[in-house]
N, C-alpha and C. Protein backbone atom coordinates (compact mmCIF):
# COMPACT_ATOMS: atom_id res chain seq x y z
N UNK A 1 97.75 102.51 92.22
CA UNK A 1 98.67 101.41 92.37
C UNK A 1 98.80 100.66 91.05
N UNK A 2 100.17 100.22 90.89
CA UNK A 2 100.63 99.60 89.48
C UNK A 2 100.55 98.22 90.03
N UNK A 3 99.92 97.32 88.69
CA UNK A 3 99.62 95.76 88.96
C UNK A 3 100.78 94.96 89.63
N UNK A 4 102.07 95.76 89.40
CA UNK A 4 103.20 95.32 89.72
C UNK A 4 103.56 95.53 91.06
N UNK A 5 103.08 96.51 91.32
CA UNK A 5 102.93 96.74 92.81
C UNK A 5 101.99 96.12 94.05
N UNK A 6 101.04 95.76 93.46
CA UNK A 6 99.89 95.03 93.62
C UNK A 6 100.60 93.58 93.79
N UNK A 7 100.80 92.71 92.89
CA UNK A 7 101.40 92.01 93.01
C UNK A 7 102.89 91.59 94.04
N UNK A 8 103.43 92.79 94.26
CA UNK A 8 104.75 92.98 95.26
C UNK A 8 103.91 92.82 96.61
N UNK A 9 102.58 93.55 97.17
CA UNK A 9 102.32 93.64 98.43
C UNK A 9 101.34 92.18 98.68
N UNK A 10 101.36 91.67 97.47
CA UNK A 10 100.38 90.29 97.75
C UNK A 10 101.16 89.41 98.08
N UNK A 11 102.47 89.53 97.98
CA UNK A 11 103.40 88.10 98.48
C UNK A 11 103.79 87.99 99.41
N UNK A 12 103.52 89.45 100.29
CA UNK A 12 103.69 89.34 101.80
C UNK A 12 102.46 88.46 102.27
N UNK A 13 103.20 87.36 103.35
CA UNK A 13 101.80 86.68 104.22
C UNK A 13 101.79 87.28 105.44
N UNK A 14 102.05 88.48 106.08
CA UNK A 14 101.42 88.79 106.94
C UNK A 14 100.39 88.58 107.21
N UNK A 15 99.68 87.93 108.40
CA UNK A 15 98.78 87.55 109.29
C UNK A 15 98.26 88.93 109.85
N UNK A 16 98.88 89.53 110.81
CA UNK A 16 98.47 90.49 111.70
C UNK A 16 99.39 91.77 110.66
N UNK A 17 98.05 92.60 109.86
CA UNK A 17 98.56 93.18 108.38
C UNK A 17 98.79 95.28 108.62
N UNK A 18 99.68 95.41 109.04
CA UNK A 18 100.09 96.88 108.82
C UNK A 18 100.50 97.32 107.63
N UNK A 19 99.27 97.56 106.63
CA UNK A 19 100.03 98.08 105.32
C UNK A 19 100.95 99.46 105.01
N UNK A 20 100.91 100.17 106.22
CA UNK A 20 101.53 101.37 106.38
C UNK A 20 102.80 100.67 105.99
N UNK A 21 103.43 99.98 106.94
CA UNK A 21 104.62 99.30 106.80
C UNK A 21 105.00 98.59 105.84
N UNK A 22 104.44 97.74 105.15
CA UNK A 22 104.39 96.79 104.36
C UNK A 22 104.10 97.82 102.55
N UNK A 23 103.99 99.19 102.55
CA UNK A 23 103.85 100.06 102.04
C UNK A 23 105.04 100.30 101.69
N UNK A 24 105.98 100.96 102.53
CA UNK A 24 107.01 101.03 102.79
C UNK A 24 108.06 100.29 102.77
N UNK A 25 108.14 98.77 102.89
CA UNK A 25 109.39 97.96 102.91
C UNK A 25 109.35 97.53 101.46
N UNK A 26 108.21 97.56 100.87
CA UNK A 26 108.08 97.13 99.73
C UNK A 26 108.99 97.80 98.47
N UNK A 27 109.07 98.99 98.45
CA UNK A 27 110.07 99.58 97.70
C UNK A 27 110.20 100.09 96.83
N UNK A 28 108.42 100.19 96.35
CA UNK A 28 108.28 100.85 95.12
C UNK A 28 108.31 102.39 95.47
N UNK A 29 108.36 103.44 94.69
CA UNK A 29 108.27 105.08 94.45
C UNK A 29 107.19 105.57 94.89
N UNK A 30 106.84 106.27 95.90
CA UNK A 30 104.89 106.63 96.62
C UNK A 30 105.25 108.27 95.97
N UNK A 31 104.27 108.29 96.08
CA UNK A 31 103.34 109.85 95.95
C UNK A 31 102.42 110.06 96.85
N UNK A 32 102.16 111.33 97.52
CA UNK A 32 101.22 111.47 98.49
C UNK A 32 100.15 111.60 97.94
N UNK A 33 98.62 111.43 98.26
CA UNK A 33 97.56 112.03 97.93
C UNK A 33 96.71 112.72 98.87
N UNK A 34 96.22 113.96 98.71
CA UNK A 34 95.49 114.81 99.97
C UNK A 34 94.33 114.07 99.33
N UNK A 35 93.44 114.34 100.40
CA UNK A 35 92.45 113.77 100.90
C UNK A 35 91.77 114.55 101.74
N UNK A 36 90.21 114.79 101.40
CA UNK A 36 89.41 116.07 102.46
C UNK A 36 88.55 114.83 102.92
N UNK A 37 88.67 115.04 103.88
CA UNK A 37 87.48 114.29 104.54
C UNK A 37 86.44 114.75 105.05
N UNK A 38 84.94 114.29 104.53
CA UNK A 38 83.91 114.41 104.07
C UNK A 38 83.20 114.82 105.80
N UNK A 39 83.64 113.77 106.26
CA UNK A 39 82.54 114.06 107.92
C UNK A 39 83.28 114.59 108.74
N UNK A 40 82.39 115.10 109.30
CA UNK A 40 83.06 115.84 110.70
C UNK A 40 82.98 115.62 111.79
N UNK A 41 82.73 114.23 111.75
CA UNK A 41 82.97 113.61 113.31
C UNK A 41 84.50 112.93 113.59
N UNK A 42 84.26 112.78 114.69
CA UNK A 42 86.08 111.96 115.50
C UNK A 42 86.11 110.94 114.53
N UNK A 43 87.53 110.46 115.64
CA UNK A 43 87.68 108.85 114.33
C UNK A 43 86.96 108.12 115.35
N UNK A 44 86.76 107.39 114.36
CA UNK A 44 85.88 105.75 114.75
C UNK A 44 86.99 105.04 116.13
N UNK A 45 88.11 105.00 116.10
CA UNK A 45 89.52 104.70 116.65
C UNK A 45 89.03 105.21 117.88
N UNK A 46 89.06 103.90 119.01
CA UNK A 46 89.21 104.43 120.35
C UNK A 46 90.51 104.51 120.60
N UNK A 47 90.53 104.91 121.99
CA UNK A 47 92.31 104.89 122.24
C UNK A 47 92.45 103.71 122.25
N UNK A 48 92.46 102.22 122.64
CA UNK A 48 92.62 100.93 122.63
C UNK A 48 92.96 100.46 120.48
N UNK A 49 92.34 100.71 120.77
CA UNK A 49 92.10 100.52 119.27
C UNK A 49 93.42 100.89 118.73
N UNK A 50 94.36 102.44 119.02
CA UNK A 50 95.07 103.27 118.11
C UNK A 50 96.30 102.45 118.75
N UNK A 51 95.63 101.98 120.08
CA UNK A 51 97.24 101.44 120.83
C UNK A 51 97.46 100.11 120.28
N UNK A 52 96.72 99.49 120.26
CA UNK A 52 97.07 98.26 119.53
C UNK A 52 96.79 97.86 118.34
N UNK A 53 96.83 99.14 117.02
CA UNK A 53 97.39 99.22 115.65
C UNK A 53 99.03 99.65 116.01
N UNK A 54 99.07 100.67 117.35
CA UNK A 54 100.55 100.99 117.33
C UNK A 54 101.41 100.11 117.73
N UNK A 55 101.01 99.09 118.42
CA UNK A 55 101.76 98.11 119.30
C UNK A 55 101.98 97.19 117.88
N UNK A 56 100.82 96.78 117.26
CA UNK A 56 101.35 95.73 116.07
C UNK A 56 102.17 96.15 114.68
N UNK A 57 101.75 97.80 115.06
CA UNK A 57 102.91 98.47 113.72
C UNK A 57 104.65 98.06 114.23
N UNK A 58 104.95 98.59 115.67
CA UNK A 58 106.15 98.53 115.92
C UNK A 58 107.10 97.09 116.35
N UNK A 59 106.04 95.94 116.87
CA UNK A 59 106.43 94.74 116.74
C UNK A 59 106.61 94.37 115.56
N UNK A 60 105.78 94.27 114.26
CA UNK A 60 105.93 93.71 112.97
C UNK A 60 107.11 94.63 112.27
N UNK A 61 107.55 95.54 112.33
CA UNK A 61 109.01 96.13 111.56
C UNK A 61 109.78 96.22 111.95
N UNK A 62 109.63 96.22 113.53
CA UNK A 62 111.29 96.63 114.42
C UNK A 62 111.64 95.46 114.69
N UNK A 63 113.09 95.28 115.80
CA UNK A 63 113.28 94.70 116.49
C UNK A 63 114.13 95.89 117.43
N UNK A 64 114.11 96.83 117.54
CA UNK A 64 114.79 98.12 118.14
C UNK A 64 114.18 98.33 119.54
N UNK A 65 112.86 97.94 119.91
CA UNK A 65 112.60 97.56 121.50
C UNK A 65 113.36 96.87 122.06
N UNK A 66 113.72 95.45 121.60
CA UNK A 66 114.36 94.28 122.35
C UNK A 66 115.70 94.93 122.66
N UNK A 67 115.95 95.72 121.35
CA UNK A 67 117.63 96.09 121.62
C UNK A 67 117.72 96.79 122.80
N UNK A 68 116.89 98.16 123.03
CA UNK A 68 117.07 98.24 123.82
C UNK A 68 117.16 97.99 125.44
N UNK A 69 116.16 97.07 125.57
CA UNK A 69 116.23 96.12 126.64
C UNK A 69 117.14 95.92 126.84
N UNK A 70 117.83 95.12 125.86
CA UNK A 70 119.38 94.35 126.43
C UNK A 70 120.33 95.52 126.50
N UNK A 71 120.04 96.87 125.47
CA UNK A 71 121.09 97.75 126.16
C UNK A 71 121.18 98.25 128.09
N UNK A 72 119.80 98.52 128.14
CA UNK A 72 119.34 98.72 129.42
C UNK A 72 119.66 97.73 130.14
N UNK A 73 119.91 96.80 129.99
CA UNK A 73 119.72 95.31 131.27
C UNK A 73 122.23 95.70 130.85
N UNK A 74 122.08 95.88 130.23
CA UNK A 74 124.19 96.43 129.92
C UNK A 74 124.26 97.39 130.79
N UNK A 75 123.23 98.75 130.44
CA UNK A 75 123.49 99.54 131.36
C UNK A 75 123.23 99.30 132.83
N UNK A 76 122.27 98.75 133.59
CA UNK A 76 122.16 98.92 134.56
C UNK A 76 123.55 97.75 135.37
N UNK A 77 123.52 96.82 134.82
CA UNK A 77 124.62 95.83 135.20
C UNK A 77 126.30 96.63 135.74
N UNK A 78 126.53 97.91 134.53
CA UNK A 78 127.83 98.57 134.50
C UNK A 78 127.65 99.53 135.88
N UNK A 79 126.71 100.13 135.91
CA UNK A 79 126.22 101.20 137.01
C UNK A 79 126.66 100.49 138.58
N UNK A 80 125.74 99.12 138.49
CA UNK A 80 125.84 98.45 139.66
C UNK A 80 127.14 97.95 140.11
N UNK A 81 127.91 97.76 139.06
CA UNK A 81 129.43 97.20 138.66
C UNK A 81 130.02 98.71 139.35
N UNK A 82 129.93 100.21 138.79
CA UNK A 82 130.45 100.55 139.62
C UNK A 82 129.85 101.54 140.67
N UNK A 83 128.80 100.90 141.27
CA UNK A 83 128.64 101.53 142.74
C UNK A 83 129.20 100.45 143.68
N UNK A 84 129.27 99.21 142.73
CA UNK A 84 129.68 98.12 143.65
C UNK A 84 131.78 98.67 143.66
N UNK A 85 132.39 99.03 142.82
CA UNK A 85 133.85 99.37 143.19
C UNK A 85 133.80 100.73 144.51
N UNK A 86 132.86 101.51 144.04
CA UNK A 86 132.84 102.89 145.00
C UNK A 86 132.62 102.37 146.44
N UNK A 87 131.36 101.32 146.79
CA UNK A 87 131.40 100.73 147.80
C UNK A 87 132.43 99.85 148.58
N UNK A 88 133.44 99.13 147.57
CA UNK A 88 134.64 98.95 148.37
C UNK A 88 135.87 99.73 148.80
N UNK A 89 135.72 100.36 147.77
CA UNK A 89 136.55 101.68 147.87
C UNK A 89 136.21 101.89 149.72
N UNK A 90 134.99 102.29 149.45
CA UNK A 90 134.54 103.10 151.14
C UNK A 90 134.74 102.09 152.19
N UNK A 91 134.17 100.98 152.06
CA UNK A 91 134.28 99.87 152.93
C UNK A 91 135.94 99.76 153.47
N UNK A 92 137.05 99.93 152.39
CA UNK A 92 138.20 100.25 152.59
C UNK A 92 138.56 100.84 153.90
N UNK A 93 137.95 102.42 152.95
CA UNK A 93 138.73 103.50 153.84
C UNK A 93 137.67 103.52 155.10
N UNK A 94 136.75 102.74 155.51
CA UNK A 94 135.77 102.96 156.68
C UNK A 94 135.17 103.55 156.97
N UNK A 95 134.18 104.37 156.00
CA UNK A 95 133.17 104.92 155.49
C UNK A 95 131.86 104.69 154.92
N UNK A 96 131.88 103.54 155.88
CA UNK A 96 130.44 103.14 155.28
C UNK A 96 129.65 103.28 156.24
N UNK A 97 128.11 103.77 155.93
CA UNK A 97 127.20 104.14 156.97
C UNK A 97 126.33 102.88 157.59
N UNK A 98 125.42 102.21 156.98
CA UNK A 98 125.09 101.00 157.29
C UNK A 98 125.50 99.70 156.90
N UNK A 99 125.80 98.94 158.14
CA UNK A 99 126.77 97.76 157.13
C UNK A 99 125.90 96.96 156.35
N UNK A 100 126.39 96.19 154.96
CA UNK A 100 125.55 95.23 154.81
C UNK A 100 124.11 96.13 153.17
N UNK A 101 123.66 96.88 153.87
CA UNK A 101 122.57 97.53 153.02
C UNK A 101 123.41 98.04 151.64
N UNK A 102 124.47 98.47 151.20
CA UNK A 102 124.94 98.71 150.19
C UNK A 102 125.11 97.46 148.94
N UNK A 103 125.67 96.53 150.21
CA UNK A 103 126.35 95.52 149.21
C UNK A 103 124.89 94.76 148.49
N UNK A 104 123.86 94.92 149.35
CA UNK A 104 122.63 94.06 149.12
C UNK A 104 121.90 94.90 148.11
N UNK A 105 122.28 96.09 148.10
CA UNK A 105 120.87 97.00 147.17
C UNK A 105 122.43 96.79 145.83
N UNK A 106 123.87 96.62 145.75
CA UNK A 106 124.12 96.38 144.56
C UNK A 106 124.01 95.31 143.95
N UNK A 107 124.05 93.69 144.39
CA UNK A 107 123.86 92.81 144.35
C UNK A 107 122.63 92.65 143.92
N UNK A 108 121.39 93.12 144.22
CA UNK A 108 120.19 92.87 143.95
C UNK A 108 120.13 94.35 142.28
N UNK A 109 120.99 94.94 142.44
CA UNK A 109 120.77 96.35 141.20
C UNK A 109 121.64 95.02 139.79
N UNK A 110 122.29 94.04 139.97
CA UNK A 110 123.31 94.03 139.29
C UNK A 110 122.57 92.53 138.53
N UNK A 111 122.50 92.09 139.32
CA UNK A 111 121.22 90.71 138.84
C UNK A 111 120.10 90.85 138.20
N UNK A 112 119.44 92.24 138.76
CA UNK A 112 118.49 92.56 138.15
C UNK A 112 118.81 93.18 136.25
N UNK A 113 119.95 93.63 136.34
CA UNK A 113 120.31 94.14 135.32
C UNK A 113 120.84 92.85 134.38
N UNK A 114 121.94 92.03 134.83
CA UNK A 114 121.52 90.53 134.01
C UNK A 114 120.41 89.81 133.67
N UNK A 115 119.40 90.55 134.56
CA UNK A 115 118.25 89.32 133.82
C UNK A 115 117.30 90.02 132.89
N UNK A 116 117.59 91.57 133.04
CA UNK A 116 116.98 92.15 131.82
C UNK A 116 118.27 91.78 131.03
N UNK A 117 119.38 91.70 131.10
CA UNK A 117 120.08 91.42 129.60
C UNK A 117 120.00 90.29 128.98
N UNK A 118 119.68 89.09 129.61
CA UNK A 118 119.34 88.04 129.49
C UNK A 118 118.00 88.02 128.72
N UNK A 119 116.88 88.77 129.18
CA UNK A 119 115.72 88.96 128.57
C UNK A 119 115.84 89.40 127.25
N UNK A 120 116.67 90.40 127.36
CA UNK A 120 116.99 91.20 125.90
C UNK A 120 117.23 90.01 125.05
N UNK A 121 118.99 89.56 125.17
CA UNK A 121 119.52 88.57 123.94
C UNK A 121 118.07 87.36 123.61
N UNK A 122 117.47 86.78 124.70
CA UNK A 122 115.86 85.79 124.80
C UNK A 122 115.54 86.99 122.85
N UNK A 123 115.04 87.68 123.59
CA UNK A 123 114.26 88.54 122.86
C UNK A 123 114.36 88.76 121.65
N UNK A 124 115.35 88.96 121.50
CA UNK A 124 116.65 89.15 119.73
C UNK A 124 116.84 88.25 118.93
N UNK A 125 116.77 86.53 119.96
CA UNK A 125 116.85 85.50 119.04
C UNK A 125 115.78 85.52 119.02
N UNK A 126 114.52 85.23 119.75
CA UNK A 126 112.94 85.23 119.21
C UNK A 126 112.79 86.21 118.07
N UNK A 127 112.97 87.59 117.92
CA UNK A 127 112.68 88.45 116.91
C UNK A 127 113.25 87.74 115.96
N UNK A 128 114.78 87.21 115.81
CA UNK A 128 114.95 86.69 114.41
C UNK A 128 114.43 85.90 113.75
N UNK A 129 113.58 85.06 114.66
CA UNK A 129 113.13 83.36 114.36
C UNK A 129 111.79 83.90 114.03
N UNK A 130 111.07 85.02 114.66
CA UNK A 130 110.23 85.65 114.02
C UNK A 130 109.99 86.20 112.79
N UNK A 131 111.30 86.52 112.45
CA UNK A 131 111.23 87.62 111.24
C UNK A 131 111.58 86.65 110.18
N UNK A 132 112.08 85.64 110.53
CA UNK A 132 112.56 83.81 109.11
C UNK A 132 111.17 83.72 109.37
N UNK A 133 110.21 83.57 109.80
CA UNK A 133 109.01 82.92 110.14
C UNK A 133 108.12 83.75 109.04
N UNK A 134 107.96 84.27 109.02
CA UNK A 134 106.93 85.24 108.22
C UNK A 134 107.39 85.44 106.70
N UNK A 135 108.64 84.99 106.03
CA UNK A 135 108.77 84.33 105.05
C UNK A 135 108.77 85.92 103.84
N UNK A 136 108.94 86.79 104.53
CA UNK A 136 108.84 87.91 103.36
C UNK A 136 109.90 87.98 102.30
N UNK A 137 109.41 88.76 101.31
CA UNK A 137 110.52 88.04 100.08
C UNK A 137 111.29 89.51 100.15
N UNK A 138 112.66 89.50 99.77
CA UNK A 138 113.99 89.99 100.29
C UNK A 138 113.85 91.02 98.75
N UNK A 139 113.49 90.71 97.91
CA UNK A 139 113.58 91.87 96.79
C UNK A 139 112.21 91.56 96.03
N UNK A 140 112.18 92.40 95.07
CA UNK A 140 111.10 92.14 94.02
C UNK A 140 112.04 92.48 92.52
N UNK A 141 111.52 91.16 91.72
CA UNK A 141 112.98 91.25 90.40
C UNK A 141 111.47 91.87 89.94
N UNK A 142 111.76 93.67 89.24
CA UNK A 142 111.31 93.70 87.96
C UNK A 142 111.11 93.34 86.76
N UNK A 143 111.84 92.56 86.69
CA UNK A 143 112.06 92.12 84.97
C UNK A 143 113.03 90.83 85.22
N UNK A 144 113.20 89.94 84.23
CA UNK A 144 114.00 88.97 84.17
C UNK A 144 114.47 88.94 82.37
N UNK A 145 115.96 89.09 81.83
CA UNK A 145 116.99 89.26 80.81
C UNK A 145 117.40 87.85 80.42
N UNK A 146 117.63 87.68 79.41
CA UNK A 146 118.27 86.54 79.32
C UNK A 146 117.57 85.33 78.57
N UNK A 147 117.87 84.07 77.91
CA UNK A 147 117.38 83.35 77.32
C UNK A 147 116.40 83.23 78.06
N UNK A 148 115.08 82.72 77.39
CA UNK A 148 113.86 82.10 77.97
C UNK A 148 112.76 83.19 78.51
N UNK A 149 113.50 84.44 78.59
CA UNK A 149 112.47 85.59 79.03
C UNK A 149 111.82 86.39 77.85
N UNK A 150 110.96 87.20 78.19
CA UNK A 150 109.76 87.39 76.94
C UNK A 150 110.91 88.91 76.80
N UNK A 151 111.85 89.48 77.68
CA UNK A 151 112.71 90.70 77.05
C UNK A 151 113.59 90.61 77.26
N UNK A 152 114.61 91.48 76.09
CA UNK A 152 116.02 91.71 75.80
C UNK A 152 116.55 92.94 76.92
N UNK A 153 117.60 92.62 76.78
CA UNK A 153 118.38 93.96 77.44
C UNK A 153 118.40 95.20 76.39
């Protein structure tokens, strides 16, 4: 690692710290390095353990869960929207088998699907107010040109 790089991953204040990620958003050029590892036992990593490095990797970079929520809480709303037209349709033509049980299982499919969409958009503004919150810096200037700096163009 270059001091400059060093310096780029120190200005993140992540609290709860996934450097995998923070590896990565950062922006400098990686190279892989192999690596033999020496012992031959398991990892130290229980499953608890791997799940909640994975749970705090994908909360701290995404916000692509929430989305889908609120896509899901869209989709199920449209579905219910139209079993609820097919059901009048039938109710129409007098084809309906039990009265009453349709309109109640769409009614209850269609609410349910607003309040996951509701949950979702909740969710999307929290992620943003999350992601201003943590204060990460948007570029890293290599160099600075111009009067007052120690280099020329």
């Amino acid at each position: 690692m270059t001091r400059r790089y060093v310096r780029a991953l120190v200005r993140h204040r992540d609290r709860e710290l996934c450097l995998a990620g923070l590896w990565v958003i950062t922006g400098f050029e990686q190279r892989p390095v192999t690596v033999v590892k020496g012992s031959r036992n398991g990892s130290a990593y229980s499953m608890r353990k791997r799940m909640s490095a994975f749970v705090n990797a994908l909360t701290s970079f995404s916000n692509r869960p929430l989305i889908y929520i609120f896509q899901i809480g869209i989709t199920v709303m449209l579905l219910s929207a139209g079993a609820g037209v097919v059901l009048l349709y039938r109710s129409v033509t007098g084809r309906i088998g039990v009265p009453g049980w349709a309109s109640i299982m769409v009614s209850i499919w269609f609410l349910g699907g607003l309040t996951i969409f509701c949950v979702g958009v909740i969710g999307i503004y929290l992620a943003k107010v999350f992601t201003e919150t943590k204060r990460r810096p948007y570029t890293v200037v290599r160099a600075e040109y111009g009067p007052g700096s120690d280099m020329t163009p």
